[in-house]
C-alpha atoms as a PDB file:
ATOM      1  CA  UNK A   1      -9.705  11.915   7.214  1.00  0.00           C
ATOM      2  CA  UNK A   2      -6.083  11.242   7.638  1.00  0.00           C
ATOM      3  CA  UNK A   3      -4.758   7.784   5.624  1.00  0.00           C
ATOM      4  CA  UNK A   4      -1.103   6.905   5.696  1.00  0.00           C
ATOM      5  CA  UNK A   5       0.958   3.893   4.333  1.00  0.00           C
ATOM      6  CA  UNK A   6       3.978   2.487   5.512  1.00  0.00           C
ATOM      7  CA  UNK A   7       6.304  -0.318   5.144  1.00  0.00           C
ATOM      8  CA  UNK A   8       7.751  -2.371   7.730  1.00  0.00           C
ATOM      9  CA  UNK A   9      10.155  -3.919   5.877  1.00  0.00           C
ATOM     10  CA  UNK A  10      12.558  -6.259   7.466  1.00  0.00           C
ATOM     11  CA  UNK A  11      15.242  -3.834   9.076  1.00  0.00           C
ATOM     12  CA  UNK A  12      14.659  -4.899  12.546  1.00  0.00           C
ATOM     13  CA  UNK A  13      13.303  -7.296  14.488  1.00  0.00           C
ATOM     14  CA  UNK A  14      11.805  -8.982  17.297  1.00  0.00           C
ATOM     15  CA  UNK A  15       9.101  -8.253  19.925  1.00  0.00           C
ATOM     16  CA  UNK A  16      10.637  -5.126  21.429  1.00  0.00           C
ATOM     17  CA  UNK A  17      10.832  -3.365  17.751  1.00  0.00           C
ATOM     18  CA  UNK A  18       7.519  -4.763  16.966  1.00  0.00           C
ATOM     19  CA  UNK A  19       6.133  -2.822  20.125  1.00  0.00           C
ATOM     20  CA  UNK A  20       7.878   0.063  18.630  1.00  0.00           C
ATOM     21  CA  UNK A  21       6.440  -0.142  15.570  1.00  0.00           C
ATOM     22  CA  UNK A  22       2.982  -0.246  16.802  1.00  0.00           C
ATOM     23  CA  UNK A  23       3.794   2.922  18.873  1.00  0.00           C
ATOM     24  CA  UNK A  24       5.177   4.568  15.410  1.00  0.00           C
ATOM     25  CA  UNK A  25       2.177   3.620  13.056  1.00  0.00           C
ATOM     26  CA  UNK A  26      -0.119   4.667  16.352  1.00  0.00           C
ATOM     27  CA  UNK A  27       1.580   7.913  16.158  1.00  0.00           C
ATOM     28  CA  UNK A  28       0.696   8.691  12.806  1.00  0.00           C
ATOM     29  CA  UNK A  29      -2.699   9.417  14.284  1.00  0.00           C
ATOM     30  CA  UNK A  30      -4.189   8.159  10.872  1.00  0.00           C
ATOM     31  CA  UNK A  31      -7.619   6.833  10.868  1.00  0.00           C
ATOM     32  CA  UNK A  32      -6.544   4.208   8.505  1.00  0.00           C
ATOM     33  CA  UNK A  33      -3.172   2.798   7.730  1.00  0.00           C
ATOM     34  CA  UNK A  34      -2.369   0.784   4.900  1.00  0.00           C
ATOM     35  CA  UNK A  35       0.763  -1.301   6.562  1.00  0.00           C
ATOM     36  CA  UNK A  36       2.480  -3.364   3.513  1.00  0.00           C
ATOM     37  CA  UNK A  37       5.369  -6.072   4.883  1.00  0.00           C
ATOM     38  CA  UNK A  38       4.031  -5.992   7.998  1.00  0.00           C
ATOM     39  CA  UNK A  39       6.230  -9.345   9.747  1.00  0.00           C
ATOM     40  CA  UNK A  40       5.238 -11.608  11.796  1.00  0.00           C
ATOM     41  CA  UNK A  41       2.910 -11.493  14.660  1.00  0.00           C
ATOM     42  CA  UNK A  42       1.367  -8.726  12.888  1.00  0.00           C
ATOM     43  CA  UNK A  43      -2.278 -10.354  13.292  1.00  0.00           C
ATOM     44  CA  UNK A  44      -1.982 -11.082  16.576  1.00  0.00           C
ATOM     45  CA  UNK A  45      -1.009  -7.496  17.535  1.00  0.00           C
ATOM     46  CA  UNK A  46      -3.794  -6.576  15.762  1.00  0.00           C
ATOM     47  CA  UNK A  47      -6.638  -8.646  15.307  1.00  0.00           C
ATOM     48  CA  UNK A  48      -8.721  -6.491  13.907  1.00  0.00           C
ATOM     49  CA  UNK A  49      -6.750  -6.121  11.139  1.00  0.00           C
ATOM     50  CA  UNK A  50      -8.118  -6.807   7.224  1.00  0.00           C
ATOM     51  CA  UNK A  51      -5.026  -8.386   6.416  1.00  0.00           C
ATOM     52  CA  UNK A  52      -3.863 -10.531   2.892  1.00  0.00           C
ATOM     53  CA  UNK A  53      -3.426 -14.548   2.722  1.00  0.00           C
ATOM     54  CA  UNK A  54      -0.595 -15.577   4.984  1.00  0.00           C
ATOM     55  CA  UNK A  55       0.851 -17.748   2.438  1.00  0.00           C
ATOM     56  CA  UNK A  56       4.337 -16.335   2.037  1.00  0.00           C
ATOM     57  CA  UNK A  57       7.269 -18.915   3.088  1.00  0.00           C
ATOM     58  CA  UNK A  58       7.718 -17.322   6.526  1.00  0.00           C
ATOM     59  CA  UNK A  59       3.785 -17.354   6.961  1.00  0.00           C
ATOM     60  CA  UNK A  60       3.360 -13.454   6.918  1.00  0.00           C
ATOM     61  CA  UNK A  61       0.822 -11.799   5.179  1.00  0.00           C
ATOM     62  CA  UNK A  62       2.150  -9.181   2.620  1.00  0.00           C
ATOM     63  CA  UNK A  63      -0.502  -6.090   3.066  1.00  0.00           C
ATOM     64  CA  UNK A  64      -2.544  -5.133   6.502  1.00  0.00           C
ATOM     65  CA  UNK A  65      -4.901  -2.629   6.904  1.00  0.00           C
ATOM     66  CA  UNK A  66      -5.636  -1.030   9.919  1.00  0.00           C
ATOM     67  CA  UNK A  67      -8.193   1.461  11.149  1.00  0.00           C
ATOM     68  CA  UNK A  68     -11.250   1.216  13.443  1.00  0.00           C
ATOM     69  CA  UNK A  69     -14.767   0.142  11.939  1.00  0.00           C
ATOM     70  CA  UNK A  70     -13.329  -1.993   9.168  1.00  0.00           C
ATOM     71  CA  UNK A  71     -15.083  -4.442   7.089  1.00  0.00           C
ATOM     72  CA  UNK A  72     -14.412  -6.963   4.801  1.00  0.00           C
ATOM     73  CA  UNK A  73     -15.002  -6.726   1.433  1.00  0.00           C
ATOM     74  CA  UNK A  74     -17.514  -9.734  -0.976  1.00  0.00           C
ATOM     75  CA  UNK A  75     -14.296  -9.896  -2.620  1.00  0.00           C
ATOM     76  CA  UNK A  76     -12.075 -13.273  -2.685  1.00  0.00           C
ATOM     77  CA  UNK A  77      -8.428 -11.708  -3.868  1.00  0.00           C
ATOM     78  CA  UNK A  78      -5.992 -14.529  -3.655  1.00  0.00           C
ATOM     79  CA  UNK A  79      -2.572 -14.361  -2.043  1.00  0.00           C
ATOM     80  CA  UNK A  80      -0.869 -13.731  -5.779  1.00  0.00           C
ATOM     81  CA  UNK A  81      -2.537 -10.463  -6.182  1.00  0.00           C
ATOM     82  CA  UNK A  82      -0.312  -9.158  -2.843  1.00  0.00           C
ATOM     83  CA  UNK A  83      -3.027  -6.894  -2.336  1.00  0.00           C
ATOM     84  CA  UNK A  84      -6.182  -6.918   0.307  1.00  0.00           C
ATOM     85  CA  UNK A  85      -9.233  -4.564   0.280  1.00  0.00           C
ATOM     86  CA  UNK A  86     -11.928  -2.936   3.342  1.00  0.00           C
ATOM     87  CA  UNK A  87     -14.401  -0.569   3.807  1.00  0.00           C
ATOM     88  CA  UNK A  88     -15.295   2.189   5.993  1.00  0.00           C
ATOM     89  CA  UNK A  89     -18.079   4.401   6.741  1.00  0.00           C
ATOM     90  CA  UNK A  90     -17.033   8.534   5.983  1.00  0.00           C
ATOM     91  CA  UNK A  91     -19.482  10.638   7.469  1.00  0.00           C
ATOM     92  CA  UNK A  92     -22.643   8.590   6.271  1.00  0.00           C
ATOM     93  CA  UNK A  93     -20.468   7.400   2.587  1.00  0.00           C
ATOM     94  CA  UNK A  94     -18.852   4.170   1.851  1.00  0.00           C
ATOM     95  CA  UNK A  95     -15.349   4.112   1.093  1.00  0.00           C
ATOM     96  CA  UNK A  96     -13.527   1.011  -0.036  1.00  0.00           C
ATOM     97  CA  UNK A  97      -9.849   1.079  -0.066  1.00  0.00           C
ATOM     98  CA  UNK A  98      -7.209  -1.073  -1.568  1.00  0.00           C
ATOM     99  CA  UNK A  99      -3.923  -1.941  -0.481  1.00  0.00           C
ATOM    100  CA  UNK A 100      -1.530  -3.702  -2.564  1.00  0.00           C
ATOM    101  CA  UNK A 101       2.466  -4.202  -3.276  1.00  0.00           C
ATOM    102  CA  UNK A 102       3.642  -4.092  -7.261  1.00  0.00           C
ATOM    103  CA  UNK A 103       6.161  -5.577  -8.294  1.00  0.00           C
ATOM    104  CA  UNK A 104      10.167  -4.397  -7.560  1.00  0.00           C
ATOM    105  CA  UNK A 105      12.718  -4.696 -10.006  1.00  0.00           C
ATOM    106  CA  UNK A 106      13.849  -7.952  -8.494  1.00  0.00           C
ATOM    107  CA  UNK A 107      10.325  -9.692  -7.934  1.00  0.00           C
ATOM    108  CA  UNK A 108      10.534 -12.401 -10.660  1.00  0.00           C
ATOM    109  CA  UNK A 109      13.457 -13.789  -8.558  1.00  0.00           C
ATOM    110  CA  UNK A 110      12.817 -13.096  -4.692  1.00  0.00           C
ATOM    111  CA  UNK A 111       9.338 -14.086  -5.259  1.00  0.00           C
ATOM    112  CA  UNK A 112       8.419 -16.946  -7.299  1.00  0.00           C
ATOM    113  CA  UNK A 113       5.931 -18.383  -5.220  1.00  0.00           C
ATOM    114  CA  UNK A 114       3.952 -15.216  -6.504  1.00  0.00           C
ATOM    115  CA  UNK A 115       4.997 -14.542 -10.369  1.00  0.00           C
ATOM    116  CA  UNK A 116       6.516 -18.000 -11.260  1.00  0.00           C
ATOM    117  CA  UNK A 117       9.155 -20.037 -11.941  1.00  0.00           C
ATOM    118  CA  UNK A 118       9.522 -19.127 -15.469  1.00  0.00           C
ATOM    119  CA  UNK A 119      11.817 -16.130 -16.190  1.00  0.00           C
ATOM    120  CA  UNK A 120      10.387 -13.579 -17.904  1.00  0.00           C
ATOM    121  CA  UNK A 121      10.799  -9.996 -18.625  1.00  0.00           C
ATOM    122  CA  UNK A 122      10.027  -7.031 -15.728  1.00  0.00           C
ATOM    123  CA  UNK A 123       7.561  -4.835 -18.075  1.00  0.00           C
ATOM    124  CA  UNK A 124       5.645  -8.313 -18.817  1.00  0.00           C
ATOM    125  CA  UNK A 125       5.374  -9.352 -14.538  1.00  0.00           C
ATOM    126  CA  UNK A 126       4.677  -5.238 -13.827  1.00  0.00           C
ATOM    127  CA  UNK A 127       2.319  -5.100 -16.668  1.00  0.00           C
ATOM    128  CA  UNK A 128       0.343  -8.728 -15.566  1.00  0.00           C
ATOM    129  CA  UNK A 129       0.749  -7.687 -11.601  1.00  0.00           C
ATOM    130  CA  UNK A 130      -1.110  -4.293 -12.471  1.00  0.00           C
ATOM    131  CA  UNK A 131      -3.487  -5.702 -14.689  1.00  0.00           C
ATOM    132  CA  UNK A 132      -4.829  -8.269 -12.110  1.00  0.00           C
ATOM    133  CA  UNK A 133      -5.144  -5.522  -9.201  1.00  0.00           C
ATOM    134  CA  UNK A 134      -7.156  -2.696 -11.717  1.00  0.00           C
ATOM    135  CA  UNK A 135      -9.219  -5.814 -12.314  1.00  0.00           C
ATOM    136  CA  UNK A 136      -9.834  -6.095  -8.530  1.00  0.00           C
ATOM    137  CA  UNK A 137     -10.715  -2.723  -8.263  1.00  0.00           C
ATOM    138  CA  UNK A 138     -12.794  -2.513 -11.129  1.00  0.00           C
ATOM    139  CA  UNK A 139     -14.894  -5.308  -9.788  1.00  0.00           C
ATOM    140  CA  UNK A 140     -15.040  -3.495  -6.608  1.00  0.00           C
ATOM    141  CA  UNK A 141     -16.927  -0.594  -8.048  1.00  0.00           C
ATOM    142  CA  UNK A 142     -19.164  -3.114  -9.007  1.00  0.00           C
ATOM    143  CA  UNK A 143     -19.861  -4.629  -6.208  1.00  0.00           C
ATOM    144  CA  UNK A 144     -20.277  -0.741  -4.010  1.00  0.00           C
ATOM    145  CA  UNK A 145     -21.039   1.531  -6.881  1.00  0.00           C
ATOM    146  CA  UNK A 146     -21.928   4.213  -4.483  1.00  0.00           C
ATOM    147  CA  UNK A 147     -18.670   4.107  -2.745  1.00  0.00           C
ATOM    148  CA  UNK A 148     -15.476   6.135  -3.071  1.00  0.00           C
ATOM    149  CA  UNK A 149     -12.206   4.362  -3.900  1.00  0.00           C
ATOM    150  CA  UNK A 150      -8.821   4.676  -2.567  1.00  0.00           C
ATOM    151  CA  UNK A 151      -5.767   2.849  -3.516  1.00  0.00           C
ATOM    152  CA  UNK A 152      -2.631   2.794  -1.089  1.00  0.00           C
ATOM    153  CA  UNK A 153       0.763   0.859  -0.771  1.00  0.00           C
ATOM    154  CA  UNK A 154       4.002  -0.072  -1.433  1.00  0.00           C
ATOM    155  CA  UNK A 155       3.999   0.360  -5.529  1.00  0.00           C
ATOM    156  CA  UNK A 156       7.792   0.214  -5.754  1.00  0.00           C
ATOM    157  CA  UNK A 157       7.928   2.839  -8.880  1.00  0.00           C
ATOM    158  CA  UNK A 158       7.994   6.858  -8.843  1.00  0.00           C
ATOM    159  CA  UNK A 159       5.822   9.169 -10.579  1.00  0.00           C
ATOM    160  CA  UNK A 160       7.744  11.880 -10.637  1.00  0.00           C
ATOM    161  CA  UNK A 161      11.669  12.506 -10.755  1.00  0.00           C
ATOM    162  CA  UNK A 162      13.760   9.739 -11.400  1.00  0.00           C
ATOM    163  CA  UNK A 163      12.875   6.273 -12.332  1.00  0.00           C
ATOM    164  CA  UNK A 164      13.265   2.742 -11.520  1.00  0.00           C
ATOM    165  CA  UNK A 165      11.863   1.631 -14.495  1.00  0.00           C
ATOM    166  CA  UNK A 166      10.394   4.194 -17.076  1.00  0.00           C
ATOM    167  CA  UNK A 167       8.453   1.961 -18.256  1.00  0.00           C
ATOM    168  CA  UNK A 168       6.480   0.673 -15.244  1.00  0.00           C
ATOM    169  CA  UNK A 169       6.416   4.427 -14.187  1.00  0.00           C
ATOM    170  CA  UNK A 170       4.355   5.024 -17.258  1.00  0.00           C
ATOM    171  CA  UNK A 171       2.162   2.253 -16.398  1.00  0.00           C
ATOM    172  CA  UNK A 172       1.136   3.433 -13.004  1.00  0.00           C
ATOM    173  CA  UNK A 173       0.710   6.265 -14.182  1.00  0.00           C
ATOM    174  CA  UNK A 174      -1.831   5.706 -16.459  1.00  0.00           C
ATOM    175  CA  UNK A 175      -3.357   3.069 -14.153  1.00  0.00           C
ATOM    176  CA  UNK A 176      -4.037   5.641 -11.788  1.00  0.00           C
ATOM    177  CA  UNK A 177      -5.733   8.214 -14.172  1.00  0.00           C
ATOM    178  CA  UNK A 178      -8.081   5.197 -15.590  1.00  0.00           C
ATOM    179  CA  UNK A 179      -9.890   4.545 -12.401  1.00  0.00           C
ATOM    180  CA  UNK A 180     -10.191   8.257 -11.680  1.00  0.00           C
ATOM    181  CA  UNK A 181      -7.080   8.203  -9.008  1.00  0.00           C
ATOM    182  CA  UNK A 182      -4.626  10.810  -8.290  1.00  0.00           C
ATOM    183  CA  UNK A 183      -1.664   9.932  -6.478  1.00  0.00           C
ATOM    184  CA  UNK A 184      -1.522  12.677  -3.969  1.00  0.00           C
ATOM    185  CA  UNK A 185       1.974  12.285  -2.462  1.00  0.00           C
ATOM    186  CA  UNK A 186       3.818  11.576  -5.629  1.00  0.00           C
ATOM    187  CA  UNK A 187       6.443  14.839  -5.004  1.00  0.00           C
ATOM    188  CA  UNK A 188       6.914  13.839  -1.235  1.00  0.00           C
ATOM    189  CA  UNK A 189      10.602  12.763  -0.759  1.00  0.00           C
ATOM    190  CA  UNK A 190      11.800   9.283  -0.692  1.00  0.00           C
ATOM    191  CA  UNK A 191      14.624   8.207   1.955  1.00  0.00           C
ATOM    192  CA  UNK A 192      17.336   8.443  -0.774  1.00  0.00           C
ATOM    193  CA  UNK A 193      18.202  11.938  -1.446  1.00  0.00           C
ATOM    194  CA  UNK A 194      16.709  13.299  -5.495  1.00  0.00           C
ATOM    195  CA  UNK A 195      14.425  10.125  -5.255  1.00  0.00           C
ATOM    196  CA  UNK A 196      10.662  10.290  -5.080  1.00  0.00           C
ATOM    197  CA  UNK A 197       7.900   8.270  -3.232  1.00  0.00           C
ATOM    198  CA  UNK A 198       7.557   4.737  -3.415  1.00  0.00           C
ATOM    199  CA  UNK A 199       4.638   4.206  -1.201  1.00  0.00           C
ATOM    200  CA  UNK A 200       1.515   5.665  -2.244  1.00  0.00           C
ATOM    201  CA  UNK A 201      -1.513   7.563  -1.575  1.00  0.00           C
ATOM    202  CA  UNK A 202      -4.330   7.512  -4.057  1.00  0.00           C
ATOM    203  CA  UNK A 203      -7.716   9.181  -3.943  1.00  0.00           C
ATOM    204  CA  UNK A 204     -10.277   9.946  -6.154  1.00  0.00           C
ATOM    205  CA  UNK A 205      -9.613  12.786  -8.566  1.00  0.00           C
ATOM    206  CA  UNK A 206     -12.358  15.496  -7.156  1.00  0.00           C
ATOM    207  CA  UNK A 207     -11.182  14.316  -3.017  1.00  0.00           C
ATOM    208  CA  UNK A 208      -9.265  17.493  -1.885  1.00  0.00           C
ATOM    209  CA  UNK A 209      -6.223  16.821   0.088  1.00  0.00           C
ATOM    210  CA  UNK A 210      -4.925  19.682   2.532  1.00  0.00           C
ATOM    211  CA  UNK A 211      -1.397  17.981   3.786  1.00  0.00           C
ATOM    212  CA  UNK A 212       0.635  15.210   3.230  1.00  0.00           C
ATOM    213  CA  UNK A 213       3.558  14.120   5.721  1.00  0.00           C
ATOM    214  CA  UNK A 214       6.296  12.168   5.424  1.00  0.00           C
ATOM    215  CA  UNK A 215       8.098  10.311   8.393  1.00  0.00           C
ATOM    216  CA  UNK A 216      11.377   7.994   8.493  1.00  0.00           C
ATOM    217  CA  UNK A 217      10.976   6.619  12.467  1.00  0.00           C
ATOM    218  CA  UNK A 218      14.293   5.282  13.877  1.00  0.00           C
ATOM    219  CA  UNK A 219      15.175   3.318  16.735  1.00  0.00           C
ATOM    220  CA  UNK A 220      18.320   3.969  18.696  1.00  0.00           C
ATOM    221  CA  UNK A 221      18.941   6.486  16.187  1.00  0.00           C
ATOM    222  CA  UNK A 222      18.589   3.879  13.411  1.00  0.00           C
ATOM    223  CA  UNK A 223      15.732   3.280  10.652  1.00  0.00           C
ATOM    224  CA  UNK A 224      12.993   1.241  11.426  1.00  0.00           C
ATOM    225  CA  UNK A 225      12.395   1.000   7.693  1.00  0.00           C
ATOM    226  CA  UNK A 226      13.828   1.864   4.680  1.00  0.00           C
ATOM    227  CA  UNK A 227      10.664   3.303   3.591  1.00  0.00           C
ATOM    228  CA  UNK A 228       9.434   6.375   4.634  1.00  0.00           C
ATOM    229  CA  UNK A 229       6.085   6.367   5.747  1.00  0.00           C
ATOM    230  CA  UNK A 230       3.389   8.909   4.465  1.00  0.00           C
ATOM    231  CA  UNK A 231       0.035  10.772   5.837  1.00  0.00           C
ATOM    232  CA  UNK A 232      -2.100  12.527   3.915  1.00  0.00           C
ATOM    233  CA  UNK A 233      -5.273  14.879   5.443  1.00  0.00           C
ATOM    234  CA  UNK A 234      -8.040  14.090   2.467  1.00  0.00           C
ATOM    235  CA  UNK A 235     -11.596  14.540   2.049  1.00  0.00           C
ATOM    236  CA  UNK A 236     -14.170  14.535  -0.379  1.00  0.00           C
ATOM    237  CA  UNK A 237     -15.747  17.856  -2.139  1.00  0.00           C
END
C-alpha cells in the first residue's frame, strides 16, 4: 500500500489553489493520505473525509484523512489532542491509523486555545502533547487488538540530522520505538537544505517498506507548502 502525509499549510489560498491541491494530493496516487492543516472547505471537498473537531478559531479542522473505505474509529479524541484516527481493510487485516500534529517550537503561543493560557516550558507542552496521543493509541490497540497500527503527520521535530529541539527529538524517538513504530522516512530531505523530515511516516517495526518519495508541488512556479509531502510503498511481512 502506498500512505503519504502532507501539509497544506497556509501558503496560498482560495478556491482555485484549493482545486490544485486536490489535484496534487490526488497525484500522489496514495491509497491513504494523512492531510494535516488542511484549510477551509476541506470537508466539503471531501466528504468522505475522517477529519478532527473543527474547533480552531477559523473553524478548520487540524488533521484529515483521506483514502477510500474509511471508517471511524469507537474512539472520542477531542479537538486538544490535534490528532484524528480510521481504519481500513488490507487484504482481509485491519489497520488503524493515526494522524496527529505535535507541538512546534512556538505552539504555547500561536495556539492557546489548545495548550493554555499559562506559559510554560516547550519540553513540558511536547512532553504532555505526546503523552496524550501514545495514550490514544494505546487505547486503540485495545479496542482492535488484531489490527496493525500506523502513525502519520505533521510531528514538527527530526529524527535524524539536525534538531529543533534535542530534547523533543529524543522524545519521539523513543515514543515511536514503545509502540513498536519505525519512522520510515526519517532520512528523506526536508525543504530547507541539511534539514530532515518533519512530516512523518510510521509503521509497525516488522512492515517492510520498498520506497519512500518526497514531493514539494508549486504553483506558478511557487510552493504550495512549505512542507514537503512524503509517500511511502509499505506492506506487512
Amino acid at each position: 500500500m502506498r500512505i503519504a502525509t502532507s501539509n497544506l499549510e497556509r501558503l496560498r489560498r482560495g478556491r482555485s489553489r484549493a482545486r490544485t491541491y486536490d489535484t496534487e494530493l490526488h497525484n500522489l496516487g496514495a491509497d491513504v493520505i494523512v492531510v494535516t492543516e488542511p484549510g477551509p472547505g476541506f470537508r466539503d471537498r471531501h466528504p468522505q473525509a475522517i477529519m478532527s473537531p473543527e474547533n480552531r478559531a477559523s473553524g478548520e479542522a487540524w488533521v484529515a484523512i483521506v483514502g477510500p473505505l474509511l471508517e471511524p474509529v469507537a474512539l472520542n479524541i477531542p479537538y486538544q489532542r490535534l490528532a484524528v484516527a480510521s481504519r481500513f481493510d488490507l487484504d482481509g487485516a485491519g489497520v488503524m491509523i493515526y494522524g496527529s500534529v505535535l507541538p512546534w517550537l512556538s505552539a504555547g503561543t500561536h495556539a492557546p486555545d489548545v495548550f493554555g493560557q499559562q506559559s510554560r516550558k516547550f519540553g513540558e507542552i511536547f512532553e504532555t502533547a505526546l503523552d496524550e496521543q501514545l495514550a490514544d493509541m494505546i487505547a486503540l490497540r485495545s479496542m482492535y487488538p488484531e489490527d496493525y497500527l500506523l502513525w502519520a503527520g505533521d510531528f514538527n521535530h527530526t529524527l535524524v540530522g539536525p534538531a529543533l529541539s534535542a530534547e523533543a527529538s529524543i522524545m519521539l524517538k523513543n515514543a515511536i520505538a514503545s509502540l513498536g513504530l519505525k519512522a520510515v522516512n526519517a532520512e528523506s530531505p526536508h525543504r530547507a537544505p541539511g534539514w530532515h523530515a518533519l512530516d512523518l511516516i510510521c509503521v509497525e517495526e516488522a512492515w517492510m517498506c520498498s520506497s519512500v518519495e518526497s514531493y514539494y508541488p508549486l504553483l506558478d512556479d511557487r510552493p504550495l507548502s512549505d512542507h514537503r509531502w512524503y509517500v511511502a510503498e509499505v506492506r506487512p511481512r
